[in-house]
PDB file of N, CA and C in Angstrom:
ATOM      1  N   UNK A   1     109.430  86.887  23.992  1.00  0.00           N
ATOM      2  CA  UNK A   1     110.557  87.048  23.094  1.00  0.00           C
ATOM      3  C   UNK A   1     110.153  88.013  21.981  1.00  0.00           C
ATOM      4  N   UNK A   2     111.280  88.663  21.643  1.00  0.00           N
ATOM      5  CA  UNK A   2     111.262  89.503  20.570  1.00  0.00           C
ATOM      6  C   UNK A   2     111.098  89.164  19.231  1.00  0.00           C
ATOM      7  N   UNK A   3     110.338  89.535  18.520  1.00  0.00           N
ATOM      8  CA  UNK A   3     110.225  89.100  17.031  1.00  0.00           C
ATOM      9  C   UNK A   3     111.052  90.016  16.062  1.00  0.00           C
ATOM     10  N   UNK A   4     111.395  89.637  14.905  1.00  0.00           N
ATOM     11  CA  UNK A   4     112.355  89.959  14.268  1.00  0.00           C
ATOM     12  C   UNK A   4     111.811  90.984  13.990  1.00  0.00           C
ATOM     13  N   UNK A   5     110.744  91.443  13.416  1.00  0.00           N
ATOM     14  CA  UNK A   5     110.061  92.570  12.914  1.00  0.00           C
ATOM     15  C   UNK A   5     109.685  93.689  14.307  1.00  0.00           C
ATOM     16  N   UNK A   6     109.841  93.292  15.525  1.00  0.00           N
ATOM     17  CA  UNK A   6     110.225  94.337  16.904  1.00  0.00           C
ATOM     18  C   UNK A   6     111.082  94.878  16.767  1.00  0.00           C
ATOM     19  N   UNK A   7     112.627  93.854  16.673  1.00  0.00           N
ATOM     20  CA  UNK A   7     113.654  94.483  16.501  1.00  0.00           C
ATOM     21  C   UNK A   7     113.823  95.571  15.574  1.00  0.00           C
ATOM     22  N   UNK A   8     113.473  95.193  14.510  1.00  0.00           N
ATOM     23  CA  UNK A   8     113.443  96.374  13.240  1.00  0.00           C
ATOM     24  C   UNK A   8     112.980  97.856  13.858  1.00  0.00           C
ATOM     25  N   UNK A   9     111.490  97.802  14.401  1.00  0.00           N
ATOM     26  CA  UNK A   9     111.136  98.849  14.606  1.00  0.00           C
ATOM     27  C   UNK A   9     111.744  99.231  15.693  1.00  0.00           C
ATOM     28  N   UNK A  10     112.492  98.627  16.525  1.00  0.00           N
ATOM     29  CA  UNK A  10     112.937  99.220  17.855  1.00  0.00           C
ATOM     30  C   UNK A  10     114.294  99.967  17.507  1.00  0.00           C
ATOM     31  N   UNK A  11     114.794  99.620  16.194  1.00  0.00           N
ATOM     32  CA  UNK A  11     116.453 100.101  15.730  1.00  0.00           C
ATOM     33  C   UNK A  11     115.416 100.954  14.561  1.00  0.00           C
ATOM     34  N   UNK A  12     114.456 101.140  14.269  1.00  0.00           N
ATOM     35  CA  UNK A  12     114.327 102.337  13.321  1.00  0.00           C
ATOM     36  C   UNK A  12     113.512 103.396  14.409  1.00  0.00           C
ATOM     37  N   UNK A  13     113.112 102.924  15.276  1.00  0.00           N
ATOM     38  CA  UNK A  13     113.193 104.021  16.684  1.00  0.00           C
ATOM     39  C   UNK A  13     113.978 104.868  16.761  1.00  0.00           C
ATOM     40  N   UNK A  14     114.838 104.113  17.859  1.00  0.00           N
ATOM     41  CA  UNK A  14     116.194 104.204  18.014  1.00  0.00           C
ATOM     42  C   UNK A  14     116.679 105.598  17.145  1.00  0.00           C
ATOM     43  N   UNK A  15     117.371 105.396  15.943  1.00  0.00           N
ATOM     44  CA  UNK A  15     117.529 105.763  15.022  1.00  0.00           C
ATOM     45  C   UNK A  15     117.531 107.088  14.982  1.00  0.00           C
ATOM     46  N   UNK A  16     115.865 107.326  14.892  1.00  0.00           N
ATOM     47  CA  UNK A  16     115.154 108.404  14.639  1.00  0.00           C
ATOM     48  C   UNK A  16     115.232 109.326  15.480  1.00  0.00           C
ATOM     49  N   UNK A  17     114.680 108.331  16.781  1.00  0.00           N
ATOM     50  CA  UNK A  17     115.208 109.266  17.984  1.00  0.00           C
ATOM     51  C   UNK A  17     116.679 110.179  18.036  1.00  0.00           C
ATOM     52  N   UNK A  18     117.728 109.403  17.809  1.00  0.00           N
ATOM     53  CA  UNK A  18     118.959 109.926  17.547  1.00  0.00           C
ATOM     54  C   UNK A  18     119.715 110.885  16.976  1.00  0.00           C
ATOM     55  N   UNK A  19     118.795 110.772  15.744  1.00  0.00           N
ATOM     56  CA  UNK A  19     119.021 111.939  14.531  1.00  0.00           C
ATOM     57  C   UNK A  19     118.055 113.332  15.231  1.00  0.00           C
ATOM     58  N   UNK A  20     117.182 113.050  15.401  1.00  0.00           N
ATOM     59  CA  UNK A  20     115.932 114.151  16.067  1.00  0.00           C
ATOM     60  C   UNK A  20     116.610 114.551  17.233  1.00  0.00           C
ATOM     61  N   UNK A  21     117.816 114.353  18.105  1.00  0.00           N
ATOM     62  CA  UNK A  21     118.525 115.064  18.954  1.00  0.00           C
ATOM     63  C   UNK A  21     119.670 115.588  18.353  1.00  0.00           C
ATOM     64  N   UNK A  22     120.086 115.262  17.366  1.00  0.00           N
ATOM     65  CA  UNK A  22     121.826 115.755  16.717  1.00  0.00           C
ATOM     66  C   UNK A  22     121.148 117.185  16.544  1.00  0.00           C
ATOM     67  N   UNK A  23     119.901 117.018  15.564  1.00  0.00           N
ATOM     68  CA  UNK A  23     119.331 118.182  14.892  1.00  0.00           C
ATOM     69  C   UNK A  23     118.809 119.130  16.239  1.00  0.00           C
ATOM     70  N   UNK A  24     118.268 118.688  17.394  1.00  0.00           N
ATOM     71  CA  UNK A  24     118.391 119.267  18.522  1.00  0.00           C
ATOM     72  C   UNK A  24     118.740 120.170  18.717  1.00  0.00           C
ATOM     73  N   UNK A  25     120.052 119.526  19.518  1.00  0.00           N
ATOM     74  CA  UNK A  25     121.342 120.008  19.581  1.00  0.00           C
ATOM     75  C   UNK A  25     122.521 121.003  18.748  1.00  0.00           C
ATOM     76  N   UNK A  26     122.103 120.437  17.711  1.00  0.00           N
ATOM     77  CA  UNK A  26     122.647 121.735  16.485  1.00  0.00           C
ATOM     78  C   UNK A  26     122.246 123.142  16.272  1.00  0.00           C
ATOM     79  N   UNK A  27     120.704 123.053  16.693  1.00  0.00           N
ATOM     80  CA  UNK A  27     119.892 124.087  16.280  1.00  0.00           C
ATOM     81  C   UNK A  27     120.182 124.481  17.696  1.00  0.00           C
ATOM     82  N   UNK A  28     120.522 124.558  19.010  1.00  0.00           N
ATOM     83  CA  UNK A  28     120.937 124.822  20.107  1.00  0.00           C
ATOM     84  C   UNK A  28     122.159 125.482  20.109  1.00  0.00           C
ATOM     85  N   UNK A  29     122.640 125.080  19.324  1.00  0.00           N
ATOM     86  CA  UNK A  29     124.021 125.728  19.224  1.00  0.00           C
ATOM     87  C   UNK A  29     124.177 126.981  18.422  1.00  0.00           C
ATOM     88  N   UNK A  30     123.613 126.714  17.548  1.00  0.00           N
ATOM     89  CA  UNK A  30     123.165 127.710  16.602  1.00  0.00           C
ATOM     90  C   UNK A  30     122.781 128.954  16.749  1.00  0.00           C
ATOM     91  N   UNK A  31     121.111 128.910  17.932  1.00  0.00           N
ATOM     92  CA  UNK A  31     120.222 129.772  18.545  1.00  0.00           C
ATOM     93  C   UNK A  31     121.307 130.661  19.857  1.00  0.00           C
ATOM     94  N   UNK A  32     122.430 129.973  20.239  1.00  0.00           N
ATOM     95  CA  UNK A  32     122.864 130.419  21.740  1.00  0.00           C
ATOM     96  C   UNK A  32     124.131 131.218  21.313  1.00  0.00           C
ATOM     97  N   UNK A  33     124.153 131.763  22.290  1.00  0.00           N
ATOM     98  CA  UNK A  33     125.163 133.083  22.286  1.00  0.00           C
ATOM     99  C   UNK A  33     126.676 132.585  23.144  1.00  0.00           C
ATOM    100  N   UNK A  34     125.911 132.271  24.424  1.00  0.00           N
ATOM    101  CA  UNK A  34     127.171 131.785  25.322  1.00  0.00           C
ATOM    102  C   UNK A  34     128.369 130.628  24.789  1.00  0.00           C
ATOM    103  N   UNK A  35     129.385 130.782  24.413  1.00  0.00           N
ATOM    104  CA  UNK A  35     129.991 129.883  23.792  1.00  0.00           C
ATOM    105  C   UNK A  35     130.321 128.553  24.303  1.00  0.00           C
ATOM    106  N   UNK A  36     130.693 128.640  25.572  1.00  0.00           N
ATOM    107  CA  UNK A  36     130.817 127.582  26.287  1.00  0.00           C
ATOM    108  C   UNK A  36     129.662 126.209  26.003  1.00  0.00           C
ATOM    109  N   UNK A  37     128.282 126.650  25.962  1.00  0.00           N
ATOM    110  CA  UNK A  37     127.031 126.103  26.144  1.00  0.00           C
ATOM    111  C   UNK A  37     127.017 125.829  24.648  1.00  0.00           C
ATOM    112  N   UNK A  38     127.414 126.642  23.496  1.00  0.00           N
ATOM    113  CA  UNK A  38     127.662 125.799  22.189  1.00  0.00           C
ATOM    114  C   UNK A  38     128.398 124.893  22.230  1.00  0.00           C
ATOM    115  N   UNK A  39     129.289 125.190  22.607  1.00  0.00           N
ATOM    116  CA  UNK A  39     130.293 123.892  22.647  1.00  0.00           C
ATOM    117  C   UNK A  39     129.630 122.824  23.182  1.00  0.00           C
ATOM    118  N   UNK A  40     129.027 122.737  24.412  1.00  0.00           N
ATOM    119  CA  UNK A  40     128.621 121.406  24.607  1.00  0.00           C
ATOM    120  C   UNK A  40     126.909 121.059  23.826  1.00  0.00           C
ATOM    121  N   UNK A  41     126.431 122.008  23.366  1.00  0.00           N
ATOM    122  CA  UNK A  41     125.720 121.643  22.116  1.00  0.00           C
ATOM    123  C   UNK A  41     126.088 120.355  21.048  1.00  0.00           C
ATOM    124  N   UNK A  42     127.008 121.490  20.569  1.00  0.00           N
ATOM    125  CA  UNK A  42     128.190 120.613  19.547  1.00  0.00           C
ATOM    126  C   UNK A  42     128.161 118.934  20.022  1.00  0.00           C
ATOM    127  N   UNK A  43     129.339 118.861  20.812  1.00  0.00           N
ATOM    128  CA  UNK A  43     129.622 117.910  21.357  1.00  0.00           C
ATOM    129  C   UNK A  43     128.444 116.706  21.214  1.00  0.00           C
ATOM    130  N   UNK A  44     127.267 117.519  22.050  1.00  0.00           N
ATOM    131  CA  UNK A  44     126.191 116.715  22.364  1.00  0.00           C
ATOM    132  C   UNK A  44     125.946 116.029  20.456  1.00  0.00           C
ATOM    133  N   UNK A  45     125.874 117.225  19.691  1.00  0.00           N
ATOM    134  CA  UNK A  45     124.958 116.681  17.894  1.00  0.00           C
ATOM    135  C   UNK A  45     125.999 115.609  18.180  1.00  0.00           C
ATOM    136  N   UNK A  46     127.375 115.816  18.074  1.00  0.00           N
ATOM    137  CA  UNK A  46     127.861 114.798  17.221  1.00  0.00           C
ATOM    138  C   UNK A  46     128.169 113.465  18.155  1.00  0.00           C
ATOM    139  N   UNK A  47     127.441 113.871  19.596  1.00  0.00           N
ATOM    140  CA  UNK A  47     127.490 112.099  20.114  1.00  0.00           C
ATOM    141  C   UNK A  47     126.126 111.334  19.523  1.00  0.00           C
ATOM    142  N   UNK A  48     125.684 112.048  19.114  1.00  0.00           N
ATOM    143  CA  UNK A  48     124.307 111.855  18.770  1.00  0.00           C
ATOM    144  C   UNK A  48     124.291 111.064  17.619  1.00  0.00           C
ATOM    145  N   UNK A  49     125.193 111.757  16.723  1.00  0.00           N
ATOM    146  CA  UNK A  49     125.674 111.257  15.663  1.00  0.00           C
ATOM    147  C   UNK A  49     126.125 109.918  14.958  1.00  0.00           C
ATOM    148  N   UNK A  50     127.278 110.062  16.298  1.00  0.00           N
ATOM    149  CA  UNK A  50     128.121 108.591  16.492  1.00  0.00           C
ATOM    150  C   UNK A  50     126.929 107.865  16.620  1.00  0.00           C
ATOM    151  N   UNK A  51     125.886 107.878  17.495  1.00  0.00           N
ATOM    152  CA  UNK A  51     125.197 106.787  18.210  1.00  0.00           C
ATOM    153  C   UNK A  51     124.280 106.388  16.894  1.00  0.00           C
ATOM    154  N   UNK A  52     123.719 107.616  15.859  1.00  0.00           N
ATOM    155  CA  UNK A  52     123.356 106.742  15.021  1.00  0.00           C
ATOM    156  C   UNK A  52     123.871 106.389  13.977  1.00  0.00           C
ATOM    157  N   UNK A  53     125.491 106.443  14.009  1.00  0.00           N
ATOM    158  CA  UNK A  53     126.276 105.164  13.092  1.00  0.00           C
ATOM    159  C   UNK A  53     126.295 104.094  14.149  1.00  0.00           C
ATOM    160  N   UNK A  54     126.284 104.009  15.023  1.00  0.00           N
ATOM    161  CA  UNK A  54     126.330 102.758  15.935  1.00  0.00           C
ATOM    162  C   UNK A  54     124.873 101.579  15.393  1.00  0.00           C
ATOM    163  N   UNK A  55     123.588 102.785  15.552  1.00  0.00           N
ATOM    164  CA  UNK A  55     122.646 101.835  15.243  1.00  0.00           C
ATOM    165  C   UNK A  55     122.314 101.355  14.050  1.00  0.00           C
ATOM    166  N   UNK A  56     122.800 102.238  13.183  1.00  0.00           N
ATOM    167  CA  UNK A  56     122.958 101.776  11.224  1.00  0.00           C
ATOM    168  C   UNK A  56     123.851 100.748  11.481  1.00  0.00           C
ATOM    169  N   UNK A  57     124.800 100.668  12.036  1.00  0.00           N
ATOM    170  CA  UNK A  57     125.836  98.601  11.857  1.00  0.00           C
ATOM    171  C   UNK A  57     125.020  98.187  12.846  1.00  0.00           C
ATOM    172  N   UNK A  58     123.972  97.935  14.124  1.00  0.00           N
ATOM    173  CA  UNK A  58     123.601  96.856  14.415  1.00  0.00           C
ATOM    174  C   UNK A  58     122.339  96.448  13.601  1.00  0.00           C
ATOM    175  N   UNK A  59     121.895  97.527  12.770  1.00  0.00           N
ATOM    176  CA  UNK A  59     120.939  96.719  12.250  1.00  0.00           C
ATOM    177  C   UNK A  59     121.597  96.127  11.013  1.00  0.00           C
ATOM    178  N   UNK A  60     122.709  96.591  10.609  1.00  0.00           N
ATOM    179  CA  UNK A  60     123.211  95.482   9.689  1.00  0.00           C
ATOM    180  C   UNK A  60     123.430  94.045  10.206  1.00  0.00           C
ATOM    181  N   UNK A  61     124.309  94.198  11.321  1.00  0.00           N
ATOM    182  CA  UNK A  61     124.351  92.780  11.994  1.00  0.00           C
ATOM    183  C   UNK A  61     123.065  91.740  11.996  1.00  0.00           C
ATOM    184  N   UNK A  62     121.913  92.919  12.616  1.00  0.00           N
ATOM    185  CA  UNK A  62     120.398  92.204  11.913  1.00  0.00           C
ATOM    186  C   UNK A  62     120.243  91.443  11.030  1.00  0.00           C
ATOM    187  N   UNK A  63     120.745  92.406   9.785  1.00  0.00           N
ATOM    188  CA  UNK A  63     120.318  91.885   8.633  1.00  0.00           C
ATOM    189  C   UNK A  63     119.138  92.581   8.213  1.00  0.00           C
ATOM    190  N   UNK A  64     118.833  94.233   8.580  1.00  0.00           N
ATOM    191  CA  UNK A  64     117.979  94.878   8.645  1.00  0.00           C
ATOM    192  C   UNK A  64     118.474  95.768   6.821  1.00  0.00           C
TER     193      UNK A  64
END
């Protein structure tokens, strides 16, 4: 079983990981010429995005 202090680090993982692809992805979009392939750059930062407002409220649910 998971200990409370796993969880933490597994949602400040998480997290990090998440943000470290938006910024990715942004800078992908940025660097590229073909527009099409920005666009799904784009797309990609800001699912990236969403996902880490997703993991900022479960670690509230935590209690993190």
């Amino acid at each position: 079983m998971l200990s409370r202090e796993d969880y933490k680090n597994y949602t400040d993982q998480i997290f990090q990981l998440e943000k470290k692809m938006s910024i990715f992805y942004s800078d992908c979009a940025q660097r590229l010429k073909d527009e099409s392939i920005r666009q799904a750059c784009r797309d990609l930062s800001a699912a990236e995005e969403k996902h880490m407002q997703m993991v900022k409220e479960l670690k509230e649910l935590f209690g993190f």
